[in-house]
C-alpha atoms as a PDB file:
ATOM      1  CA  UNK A   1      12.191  -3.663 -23.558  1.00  0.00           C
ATOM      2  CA  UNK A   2      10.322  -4.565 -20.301  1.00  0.00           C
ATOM      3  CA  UNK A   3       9.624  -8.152 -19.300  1.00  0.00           C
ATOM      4  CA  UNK A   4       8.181  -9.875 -16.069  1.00  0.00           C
ATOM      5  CA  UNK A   5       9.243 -12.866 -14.086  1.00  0.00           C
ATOM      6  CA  UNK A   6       8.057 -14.160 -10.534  1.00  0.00           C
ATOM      7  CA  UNK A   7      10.241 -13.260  -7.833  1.00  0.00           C
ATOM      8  CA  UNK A   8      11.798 -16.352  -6.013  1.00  0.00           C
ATOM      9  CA  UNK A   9      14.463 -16.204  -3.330  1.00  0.00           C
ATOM     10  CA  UNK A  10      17.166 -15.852  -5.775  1.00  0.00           C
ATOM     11  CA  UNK A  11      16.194 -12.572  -6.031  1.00  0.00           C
ATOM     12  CA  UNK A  12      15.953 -11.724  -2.378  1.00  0.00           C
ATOM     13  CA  UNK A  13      19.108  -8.974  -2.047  1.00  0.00           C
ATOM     14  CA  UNK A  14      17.681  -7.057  -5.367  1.00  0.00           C
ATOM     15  CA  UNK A  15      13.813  -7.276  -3.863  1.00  0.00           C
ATOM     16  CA  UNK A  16      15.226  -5.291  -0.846  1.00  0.00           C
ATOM     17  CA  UNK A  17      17.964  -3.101  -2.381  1.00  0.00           C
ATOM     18  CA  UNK A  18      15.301  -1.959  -4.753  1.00  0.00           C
ATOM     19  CA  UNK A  19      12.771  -1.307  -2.288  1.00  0.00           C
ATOM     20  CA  UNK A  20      14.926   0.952   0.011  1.00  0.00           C
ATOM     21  CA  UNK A  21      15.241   2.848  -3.460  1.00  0.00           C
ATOM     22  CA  UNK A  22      11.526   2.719  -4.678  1.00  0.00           C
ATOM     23  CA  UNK A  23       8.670   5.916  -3.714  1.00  0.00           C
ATOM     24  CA  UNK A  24       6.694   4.579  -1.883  1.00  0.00           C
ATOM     25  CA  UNK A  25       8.467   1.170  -0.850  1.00  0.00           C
ATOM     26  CA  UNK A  26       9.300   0.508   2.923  1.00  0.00           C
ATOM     27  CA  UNK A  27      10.319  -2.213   5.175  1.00  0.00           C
ATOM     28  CA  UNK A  28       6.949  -3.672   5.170  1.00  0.00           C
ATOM     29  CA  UNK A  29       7.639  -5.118   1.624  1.00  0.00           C
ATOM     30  CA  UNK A  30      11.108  -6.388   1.980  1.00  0.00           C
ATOM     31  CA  UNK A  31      11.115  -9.851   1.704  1.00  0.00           C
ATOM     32  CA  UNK A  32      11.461 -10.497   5.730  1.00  0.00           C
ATOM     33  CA  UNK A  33       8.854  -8.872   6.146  1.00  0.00           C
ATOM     34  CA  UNK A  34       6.783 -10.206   3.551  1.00  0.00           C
ATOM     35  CA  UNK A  35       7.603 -14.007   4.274  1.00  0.00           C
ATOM     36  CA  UNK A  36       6.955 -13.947   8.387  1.00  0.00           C
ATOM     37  CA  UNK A  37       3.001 -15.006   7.748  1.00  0.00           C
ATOM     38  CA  UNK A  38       4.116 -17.034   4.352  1.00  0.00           C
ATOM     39  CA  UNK A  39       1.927 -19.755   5.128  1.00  0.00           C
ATOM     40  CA  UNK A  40      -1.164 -17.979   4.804  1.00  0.00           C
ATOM     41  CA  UNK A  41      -0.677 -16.501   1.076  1.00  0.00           C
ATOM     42  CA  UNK A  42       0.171 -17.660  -2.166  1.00  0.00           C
ATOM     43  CA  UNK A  43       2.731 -15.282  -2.993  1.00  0.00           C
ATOM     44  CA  UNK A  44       3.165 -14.042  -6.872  1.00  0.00           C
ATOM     45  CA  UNK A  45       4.798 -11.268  -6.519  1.00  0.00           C
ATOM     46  CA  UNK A  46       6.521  -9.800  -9.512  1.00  0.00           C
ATOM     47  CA  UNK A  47       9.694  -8.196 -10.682  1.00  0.00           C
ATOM     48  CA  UNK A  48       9.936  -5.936 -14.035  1.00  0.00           C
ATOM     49  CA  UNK A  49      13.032  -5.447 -15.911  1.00  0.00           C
ATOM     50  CA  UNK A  50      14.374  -2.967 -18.427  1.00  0.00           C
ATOM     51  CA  UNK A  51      16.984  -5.279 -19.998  1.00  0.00           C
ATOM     52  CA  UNK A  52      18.887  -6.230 -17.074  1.00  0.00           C
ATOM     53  CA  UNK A  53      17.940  -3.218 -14.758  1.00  0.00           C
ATOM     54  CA  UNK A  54      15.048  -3.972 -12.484  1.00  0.00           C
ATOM     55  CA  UNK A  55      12.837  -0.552 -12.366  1.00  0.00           C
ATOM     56  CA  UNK A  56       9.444  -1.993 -10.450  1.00  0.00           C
ATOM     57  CA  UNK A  57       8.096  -4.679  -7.815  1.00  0.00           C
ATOM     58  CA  UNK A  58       4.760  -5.817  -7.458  1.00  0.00           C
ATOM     59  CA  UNK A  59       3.981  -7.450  -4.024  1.00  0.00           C
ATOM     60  CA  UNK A  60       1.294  -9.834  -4.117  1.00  0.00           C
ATOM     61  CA  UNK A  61      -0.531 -12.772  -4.123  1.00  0.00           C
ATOM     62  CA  UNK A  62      -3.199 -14.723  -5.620  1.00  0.00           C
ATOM     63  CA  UNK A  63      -7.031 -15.876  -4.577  1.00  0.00           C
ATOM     64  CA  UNK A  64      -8.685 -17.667  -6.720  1.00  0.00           C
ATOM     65  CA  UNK A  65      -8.077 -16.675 -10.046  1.00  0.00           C
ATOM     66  CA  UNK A  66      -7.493 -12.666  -8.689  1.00  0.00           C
ATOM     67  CA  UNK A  67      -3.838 -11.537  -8.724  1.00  0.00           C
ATOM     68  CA  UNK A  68      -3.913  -8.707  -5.728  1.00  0.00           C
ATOM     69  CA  UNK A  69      -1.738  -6.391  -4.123  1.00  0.00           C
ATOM     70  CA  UNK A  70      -0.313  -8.532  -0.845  1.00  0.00           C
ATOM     71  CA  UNK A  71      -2.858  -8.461   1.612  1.00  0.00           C
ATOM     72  CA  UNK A  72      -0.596  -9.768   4.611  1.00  0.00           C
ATOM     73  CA  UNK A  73       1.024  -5.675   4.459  1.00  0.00           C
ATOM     74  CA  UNK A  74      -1.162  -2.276   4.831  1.00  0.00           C
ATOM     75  CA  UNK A  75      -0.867  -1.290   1.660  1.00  0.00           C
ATOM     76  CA  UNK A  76       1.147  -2.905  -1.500  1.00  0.00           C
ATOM     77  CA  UNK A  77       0.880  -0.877  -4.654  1.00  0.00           C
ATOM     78  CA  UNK A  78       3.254  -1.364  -7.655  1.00  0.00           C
ATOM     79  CA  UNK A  79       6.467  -0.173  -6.545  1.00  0.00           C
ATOM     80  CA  UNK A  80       8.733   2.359  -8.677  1.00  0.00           C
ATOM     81  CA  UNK A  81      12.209   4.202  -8.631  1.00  0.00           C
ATOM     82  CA  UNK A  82      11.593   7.176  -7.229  1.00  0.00           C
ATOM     83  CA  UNK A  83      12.829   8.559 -10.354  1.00  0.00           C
ATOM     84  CA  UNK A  84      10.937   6.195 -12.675  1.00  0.00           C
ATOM     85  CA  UNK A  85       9.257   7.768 -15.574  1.00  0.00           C
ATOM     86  CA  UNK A  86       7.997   4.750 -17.101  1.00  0.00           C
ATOM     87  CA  UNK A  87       5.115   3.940 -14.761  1.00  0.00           C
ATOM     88  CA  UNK A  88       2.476   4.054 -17.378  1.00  0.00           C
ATOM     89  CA  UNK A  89       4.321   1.770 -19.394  1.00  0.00           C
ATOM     90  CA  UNK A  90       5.117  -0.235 -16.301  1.00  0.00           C
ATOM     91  CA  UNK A  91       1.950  -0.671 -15.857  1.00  0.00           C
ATOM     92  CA  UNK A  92       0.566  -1.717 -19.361  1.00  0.00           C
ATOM     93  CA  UNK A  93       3.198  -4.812 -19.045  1.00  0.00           C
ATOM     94  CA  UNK A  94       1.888  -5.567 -15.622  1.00  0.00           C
ATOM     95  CA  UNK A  95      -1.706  -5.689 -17.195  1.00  0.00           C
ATOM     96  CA  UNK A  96      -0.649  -7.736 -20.310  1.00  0.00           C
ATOM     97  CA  UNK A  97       0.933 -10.040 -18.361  1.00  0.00           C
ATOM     98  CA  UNK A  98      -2.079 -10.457 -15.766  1.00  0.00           C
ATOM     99  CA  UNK A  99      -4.243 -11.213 -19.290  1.00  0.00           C
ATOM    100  CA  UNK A 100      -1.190 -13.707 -20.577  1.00  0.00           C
ATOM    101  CA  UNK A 101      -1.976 -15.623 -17.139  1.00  0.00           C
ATOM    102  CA  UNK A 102      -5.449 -15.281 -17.289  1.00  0.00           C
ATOM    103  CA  UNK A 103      -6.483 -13.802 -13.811  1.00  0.00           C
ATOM    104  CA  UNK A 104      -9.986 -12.664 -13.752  1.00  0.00           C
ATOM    105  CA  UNK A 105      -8.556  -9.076 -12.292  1.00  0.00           C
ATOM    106  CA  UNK A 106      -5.863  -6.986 -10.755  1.00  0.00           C
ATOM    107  CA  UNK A 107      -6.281  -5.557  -7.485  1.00  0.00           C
ATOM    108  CA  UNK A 108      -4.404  -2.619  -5.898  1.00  0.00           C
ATOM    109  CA  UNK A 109      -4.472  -1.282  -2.538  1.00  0.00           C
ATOM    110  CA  UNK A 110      -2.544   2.055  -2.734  1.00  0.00           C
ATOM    111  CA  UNK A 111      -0.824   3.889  -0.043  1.00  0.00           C
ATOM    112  CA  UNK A 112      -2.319   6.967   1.360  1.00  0.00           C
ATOM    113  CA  UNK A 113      -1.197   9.766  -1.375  1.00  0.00           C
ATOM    114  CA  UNK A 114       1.712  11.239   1.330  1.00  0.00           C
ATOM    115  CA  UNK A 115       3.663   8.207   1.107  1.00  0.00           C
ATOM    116  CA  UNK A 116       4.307   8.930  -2.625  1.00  0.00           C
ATOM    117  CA  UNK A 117       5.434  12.026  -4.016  1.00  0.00           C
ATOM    118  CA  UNK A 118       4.602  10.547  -7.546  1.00  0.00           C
ATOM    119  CA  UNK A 119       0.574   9.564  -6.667  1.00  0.00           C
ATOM    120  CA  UNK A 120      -0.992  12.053  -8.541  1.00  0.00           C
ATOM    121  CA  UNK A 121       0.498  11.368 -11.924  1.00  0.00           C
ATOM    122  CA  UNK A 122      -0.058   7.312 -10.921  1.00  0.00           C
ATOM    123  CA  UNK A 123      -3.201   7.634  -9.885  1.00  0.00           C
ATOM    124  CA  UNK A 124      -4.006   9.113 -13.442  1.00  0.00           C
ATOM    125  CA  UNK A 125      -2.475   7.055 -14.921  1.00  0.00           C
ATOM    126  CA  UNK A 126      -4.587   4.248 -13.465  1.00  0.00           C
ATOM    127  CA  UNK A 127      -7.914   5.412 -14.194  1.00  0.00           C
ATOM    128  CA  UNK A 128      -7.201   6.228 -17.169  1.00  0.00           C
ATOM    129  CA  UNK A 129      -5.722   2.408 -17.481  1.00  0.00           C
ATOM    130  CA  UNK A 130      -9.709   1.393 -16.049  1.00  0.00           C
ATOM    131  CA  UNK A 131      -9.038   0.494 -12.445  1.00  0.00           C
ATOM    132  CA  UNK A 132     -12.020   1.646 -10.754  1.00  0.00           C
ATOM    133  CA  UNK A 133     -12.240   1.906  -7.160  1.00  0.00           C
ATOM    134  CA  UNK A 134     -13.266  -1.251  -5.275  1.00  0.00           C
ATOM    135  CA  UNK A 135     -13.232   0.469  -1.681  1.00  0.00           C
ATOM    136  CA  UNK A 136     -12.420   3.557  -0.217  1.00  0.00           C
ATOM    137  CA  UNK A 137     -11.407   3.689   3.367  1.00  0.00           C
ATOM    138  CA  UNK A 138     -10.698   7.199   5.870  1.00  0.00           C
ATOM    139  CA  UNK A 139      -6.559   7.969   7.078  1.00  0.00           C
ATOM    140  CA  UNK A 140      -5.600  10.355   9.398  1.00  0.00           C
ATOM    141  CA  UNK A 141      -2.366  12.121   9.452  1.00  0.00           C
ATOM    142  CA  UNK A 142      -0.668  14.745  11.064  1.00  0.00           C
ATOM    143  CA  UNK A 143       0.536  16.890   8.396  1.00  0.00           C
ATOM    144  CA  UNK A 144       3.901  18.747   9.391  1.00  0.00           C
ATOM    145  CA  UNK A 145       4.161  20.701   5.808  1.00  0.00           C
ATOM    146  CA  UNK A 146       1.063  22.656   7.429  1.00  0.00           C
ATOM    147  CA  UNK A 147       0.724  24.104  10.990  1.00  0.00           C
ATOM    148  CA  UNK A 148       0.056  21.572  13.544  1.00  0.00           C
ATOM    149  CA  UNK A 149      -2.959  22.694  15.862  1.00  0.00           C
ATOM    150  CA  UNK A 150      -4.422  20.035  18.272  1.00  0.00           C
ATOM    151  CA  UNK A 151      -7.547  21.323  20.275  1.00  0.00           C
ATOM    152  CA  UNK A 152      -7.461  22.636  23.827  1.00  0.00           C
ATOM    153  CA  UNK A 153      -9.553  20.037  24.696  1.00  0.00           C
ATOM    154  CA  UNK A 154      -6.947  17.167  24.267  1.00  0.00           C
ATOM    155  CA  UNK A 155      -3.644  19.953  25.626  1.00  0.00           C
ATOM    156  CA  UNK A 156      -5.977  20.615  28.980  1.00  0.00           C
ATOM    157  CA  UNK A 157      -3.598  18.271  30.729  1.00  0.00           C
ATOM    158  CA  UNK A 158      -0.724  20.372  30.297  1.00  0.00           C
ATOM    159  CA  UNK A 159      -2.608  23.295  31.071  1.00  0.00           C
ATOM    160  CA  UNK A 160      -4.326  21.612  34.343  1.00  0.00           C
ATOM    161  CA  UNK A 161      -1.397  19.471  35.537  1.00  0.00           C
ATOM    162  CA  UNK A 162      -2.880  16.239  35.205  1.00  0.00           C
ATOM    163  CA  UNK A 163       0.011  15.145  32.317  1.00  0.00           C
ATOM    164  CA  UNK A 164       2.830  15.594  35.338  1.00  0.00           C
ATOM    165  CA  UNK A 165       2.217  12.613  36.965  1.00  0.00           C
ATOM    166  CA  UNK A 166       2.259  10.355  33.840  1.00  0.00           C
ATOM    167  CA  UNK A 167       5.593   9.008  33.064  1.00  0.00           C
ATOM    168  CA  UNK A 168       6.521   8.985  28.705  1.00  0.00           C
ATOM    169  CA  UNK A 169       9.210   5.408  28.818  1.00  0.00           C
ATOM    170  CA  UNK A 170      10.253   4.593  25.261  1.00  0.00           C
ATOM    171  CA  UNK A 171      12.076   1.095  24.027  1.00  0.00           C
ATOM    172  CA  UNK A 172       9.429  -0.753  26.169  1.00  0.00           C
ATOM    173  CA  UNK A 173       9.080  -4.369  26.038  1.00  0.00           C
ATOM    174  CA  UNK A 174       6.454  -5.006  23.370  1.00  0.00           C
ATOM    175  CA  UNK A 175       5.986  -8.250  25.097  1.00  0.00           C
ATOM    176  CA  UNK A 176       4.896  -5.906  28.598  1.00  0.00           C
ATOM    177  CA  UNK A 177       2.599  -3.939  26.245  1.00  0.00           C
ATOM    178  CA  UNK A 178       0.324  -6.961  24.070  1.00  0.00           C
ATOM    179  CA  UNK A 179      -0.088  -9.130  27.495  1.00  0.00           C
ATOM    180  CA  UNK A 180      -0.963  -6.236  29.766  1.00  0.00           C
ATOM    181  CA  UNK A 181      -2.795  -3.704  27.306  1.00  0.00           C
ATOM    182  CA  UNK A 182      -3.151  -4.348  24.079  1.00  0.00           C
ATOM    183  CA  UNK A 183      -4.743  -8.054  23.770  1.00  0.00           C
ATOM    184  CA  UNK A 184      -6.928  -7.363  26.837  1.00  0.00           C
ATOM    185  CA  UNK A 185      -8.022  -4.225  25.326  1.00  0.00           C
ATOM    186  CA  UNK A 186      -8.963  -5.952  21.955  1.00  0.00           C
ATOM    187  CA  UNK A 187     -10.624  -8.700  23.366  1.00  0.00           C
ATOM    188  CA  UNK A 188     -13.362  -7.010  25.806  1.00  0.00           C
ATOM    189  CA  UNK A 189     -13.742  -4.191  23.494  1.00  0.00           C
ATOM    190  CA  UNK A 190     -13.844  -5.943  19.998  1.00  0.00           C
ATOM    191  CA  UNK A 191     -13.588  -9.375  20.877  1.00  0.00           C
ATOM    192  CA  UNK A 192     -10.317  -9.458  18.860  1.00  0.00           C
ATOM    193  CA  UNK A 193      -6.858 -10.154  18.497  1.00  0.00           C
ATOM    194  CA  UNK A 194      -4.007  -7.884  16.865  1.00  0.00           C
ATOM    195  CA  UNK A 195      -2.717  -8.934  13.410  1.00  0.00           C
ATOM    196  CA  UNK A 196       0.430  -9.653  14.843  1.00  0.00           C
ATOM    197  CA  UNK A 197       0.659 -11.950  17.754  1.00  0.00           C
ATOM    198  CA  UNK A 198       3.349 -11.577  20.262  1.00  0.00           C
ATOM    199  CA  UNK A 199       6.088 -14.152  18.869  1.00  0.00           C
ATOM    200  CA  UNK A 200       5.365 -12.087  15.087  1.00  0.00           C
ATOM    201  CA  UNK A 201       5.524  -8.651  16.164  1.00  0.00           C
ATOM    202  CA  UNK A 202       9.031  -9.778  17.961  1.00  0.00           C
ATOM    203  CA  UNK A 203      10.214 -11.579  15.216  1.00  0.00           C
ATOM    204  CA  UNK A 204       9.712  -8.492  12.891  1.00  0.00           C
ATOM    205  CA  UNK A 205      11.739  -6.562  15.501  1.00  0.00           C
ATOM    206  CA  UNK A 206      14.182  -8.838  15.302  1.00  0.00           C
ATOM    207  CA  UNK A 207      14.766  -8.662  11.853  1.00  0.00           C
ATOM    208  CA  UNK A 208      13.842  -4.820  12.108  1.00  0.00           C
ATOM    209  CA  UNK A 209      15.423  -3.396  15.316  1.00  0.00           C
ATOM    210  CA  UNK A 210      14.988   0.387  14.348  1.00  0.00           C
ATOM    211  CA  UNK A 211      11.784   0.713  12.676  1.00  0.00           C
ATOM    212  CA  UNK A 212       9.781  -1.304  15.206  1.00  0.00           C
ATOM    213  CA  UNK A 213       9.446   1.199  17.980  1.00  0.00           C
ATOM    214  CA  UNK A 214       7.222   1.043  21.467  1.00  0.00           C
ATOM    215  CA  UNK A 215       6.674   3.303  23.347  1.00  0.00           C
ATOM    216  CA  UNK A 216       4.477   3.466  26.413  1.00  0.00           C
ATOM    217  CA  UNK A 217       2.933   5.911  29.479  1.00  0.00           C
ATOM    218  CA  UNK A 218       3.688   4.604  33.662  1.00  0.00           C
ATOM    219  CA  UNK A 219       1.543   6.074  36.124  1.00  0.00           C
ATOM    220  CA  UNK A 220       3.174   5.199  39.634  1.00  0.00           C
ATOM    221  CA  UNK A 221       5.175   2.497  38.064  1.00  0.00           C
ATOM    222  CA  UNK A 222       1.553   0.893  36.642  1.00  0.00           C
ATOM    223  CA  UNK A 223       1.634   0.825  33.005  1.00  0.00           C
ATOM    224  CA  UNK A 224      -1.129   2.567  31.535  1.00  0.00           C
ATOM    225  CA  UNK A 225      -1.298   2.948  28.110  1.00  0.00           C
ATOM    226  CA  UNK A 226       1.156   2.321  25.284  1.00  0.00           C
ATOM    227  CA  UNK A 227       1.718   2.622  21.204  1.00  0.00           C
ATOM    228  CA  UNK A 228       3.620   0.853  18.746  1.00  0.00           C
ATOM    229  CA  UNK A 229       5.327   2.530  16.087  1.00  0.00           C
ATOM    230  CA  UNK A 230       6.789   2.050  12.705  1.00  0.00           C
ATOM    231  CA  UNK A 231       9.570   4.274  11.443  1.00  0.00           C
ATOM    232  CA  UNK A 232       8.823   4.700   7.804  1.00  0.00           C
ATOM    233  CA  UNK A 233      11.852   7.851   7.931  1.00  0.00           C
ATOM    234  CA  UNK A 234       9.828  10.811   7.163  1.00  0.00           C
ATOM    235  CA  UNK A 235       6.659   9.147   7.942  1.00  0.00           C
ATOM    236  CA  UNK A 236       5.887   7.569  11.664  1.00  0.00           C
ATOM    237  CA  UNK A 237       2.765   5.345  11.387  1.00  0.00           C
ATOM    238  CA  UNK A 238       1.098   4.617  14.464  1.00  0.00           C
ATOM    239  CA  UNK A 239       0.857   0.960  13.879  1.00  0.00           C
ATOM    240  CA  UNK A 240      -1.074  -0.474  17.872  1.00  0.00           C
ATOM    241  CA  UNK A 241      -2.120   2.067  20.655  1.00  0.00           C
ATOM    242  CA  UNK A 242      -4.131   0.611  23.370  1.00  0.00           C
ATOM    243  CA  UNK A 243      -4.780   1.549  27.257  1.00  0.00           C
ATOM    244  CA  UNK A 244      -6.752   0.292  30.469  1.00  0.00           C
ATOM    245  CA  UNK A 245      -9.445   1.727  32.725  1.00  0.00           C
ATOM    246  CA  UNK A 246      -6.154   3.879  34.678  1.00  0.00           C
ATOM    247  CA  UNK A 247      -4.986   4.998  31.386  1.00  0.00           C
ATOM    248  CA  UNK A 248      -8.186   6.304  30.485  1.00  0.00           C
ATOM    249  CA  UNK A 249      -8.878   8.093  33.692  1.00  0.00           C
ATOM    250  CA  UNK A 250      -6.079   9.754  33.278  1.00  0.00           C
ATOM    251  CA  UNK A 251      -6.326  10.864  29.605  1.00  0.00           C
ATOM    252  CA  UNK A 252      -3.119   9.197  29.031  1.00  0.00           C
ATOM    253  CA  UNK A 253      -3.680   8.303  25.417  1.00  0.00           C
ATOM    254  CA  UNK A 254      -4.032  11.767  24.383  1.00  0.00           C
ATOM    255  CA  UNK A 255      -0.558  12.423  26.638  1.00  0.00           C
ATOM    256  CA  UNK A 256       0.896   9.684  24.626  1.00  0.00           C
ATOM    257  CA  UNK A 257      -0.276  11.024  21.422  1.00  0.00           C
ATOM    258  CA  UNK A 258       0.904  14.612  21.727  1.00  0.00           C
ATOM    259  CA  UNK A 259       3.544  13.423  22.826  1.00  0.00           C
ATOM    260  CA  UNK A 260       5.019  10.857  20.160  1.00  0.00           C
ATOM    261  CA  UNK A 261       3.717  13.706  17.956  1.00  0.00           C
ATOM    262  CA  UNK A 262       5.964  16.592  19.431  1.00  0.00           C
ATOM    263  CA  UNK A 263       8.634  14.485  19.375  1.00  0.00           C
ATOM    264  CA  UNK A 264       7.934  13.388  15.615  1.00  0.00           C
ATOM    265  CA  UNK A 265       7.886  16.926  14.478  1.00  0.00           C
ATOM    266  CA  UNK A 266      11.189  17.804  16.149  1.00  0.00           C
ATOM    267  CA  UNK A 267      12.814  14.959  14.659  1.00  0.00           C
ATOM    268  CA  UNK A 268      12.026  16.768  11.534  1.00  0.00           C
ATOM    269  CA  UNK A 269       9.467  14.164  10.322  1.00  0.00           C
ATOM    270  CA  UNK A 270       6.849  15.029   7.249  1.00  0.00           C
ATOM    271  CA  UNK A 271       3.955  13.185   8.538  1.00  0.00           C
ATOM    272  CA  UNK A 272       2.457  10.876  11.382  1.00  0.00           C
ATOM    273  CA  UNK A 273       0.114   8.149  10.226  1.00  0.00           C
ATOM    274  CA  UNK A 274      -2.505   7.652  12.615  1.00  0.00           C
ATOM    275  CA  UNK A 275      -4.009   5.152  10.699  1.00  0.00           C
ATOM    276  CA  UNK A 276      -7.895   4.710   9.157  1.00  0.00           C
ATOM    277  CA  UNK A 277     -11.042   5.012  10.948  1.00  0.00           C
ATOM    278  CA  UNK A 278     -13.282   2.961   9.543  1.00  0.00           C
ATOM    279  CA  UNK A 279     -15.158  -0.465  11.025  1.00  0.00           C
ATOM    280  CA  UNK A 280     -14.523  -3.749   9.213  1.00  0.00           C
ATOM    281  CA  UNK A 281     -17.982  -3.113   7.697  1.00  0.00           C
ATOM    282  CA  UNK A 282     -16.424  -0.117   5.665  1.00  0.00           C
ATOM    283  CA  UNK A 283     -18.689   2.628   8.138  1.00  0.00           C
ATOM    284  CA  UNK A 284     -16.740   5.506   9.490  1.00  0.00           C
ATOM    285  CA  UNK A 285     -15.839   5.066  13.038  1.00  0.00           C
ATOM    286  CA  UNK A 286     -17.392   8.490  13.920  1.00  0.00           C
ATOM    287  CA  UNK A 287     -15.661   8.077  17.783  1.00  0.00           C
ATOM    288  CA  UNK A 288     -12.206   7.273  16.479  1.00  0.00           C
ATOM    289  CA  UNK A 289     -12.888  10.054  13.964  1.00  0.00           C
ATOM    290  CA  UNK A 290     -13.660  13.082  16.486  1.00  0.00           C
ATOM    291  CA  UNK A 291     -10.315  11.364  18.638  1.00  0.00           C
ATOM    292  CA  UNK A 292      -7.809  11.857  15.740  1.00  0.00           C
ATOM    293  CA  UNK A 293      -9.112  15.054  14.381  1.00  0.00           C
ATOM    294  CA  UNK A 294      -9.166  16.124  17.774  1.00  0.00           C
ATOM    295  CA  UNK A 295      -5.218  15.532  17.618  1.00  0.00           C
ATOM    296  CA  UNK A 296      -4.487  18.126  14.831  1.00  0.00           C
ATOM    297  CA  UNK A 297      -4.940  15.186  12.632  1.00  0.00           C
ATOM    298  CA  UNK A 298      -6.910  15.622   8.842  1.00  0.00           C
ATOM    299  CA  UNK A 299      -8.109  13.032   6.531  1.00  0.00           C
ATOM    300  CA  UNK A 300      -7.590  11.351   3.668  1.00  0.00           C
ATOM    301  CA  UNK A 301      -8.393   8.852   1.508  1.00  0.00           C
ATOM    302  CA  UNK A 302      -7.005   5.803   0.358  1.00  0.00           C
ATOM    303  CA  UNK A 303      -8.384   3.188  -2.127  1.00  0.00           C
ATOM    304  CA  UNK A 304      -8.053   0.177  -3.354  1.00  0.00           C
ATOM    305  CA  UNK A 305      -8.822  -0.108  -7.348  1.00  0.00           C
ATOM    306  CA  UNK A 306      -9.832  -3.113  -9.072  1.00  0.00           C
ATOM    307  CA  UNK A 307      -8.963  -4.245 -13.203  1.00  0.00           C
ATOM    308  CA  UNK A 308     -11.862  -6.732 -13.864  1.00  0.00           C
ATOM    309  CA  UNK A 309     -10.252  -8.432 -17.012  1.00  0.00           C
ATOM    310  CA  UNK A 310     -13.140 -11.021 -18.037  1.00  0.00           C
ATOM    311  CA  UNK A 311     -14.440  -8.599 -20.480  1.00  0.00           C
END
């Protein structure tokens, strides 16, 4: 028999050990993670039980009277075994419960379908459930299962010679890379910050030394451009990539990107995440687009569904 409670911190070391267990789970929803930006959620996330055996988590939160998938991670879907075969009913408690507490809705934001090998046969099941789909953003990934081909037009600097005097440094001091790149880049471009300011991003790699990876190009010991990375094992997601007016010059984020991509697919990794391409407005990005696809990359979707329960 299945039955729900509300995770607290009692529950902390079986949150995490189920996690590293679950499809599509990663470090981004261990509790760590989860709990750096704390303050600015109301965390409800959930825990269901089989008896005593704990076969799903549910990050989230609530607004309002909405209970959603955690909107402090990039994506936070209900979280199974990997050999689970009880996801619809999973599911059907997860709604009956949302009822009992009378939310308004559900919201999910589901990974892109390569980060679970079960998303077919979930995402079924959730239609047919009556999620419909709220909002439906672009991904780009590098798909290793199929022949990588990048165009000439972004490999001309191997051809030409103008990659040989850029320098690839990994480990880099992520501090280096958001005062001299990345938040300078955001703000006269976008007038933005990242998500993560630099005391969060190096608390995270603090707590997660070996998934929190940076990575960054020197071009006569200036540096030019640089990405962050996080090591989801068989998926690398390119998490921050930014450059200045050198970097660009010099085409050094496409050296950057082939690069950390060659290296990706040596290491015997599935897929590289190069993230979504669309503005805040929902629009396609067409510029970001044409840059990824350029890289080999190919798209796909990901959605976030919506349960409206006031009927």
């Amino acid at each position: 028999m299945l039955n729900i409670t509300r995770y607290t911190s009692v529950y902390k070391n079986q949150w995490d050990d189920f996690i590293r267990k679950s499809a599509s789970g990663c470090f981004l929803h261990e509790r760590d993670f989860m709990e750096y930006h704390a303050d600015r959620f109301v965390d409800h996330s959930l825990m269901i039980w089989n008896e005593d055996e704990l076969v799903a988590c549910f990050p989230a939160h609530i607004s309002n009277k909405v209970l959603k998938s955690h909107r402090g991670l990039t994506y936070a879907s209900l979280l199974v075994d990997r050999e689970e075969s009880q996801f619809d009913q999973i599911l059907a408690e997860l709604i009956h419960y949302v009822r009992q507490q009378q939310f308004d809705s559900l919201e999910l934001k589901l990974p892109p379908p390569f980060y679970n090998a079960n998303f077919d046969w979930e995402w079924s099941i959730l239609k047919n459930s009556g999620f419909k789909t709220s909002l439906e953003s672009v991904d780009l990934v590098v798909d290793f299962t199929h022949d990588w081909q990048p165009s000439r037009k972004k490999t001309i600097g191997y051809r030409n010679g103008k990659f040989e005097k850029l320098k690839l440094v990994k480990y880099l001091s992520l501090k280096d890379f958001w005062s001299d790149l990345l938040e300078p880049q955001l703000m006269s471009r976008h007038q933005a910050k990242p998500t993560h300011n630099i005391e969060e991003i190096q608390l995270l790699q603090d707590y997660f030394n070996s998934k929190i990876l940076q990575y960054g190009v020197v071009y006569n010991r200036e540096l030019v451009a640089g990405i962050t990375l996080f090591d989801f094992d068989h998926i690398l997601k390119i998490q921050y990539a930014a450059g200045n007016k050198k970097g660009f010059e010099l085409n050094a984020m496409d050296f950057l990107y082939l690069e950390i991509i060659k290296e990706a697919k040596e290491q015997g990794r599935k897929y590289v995440d190069l993230g979504t391409v669309n503005h805040p407005d929902g629009s396609l990005n067409e510029g970001l687009l044409r840059f990824k696809k350029q890289l080999g990359a190919v798209t796909t979707p990901v959605h976030e569904l919506t349960l409206d329960l006031r009927s």
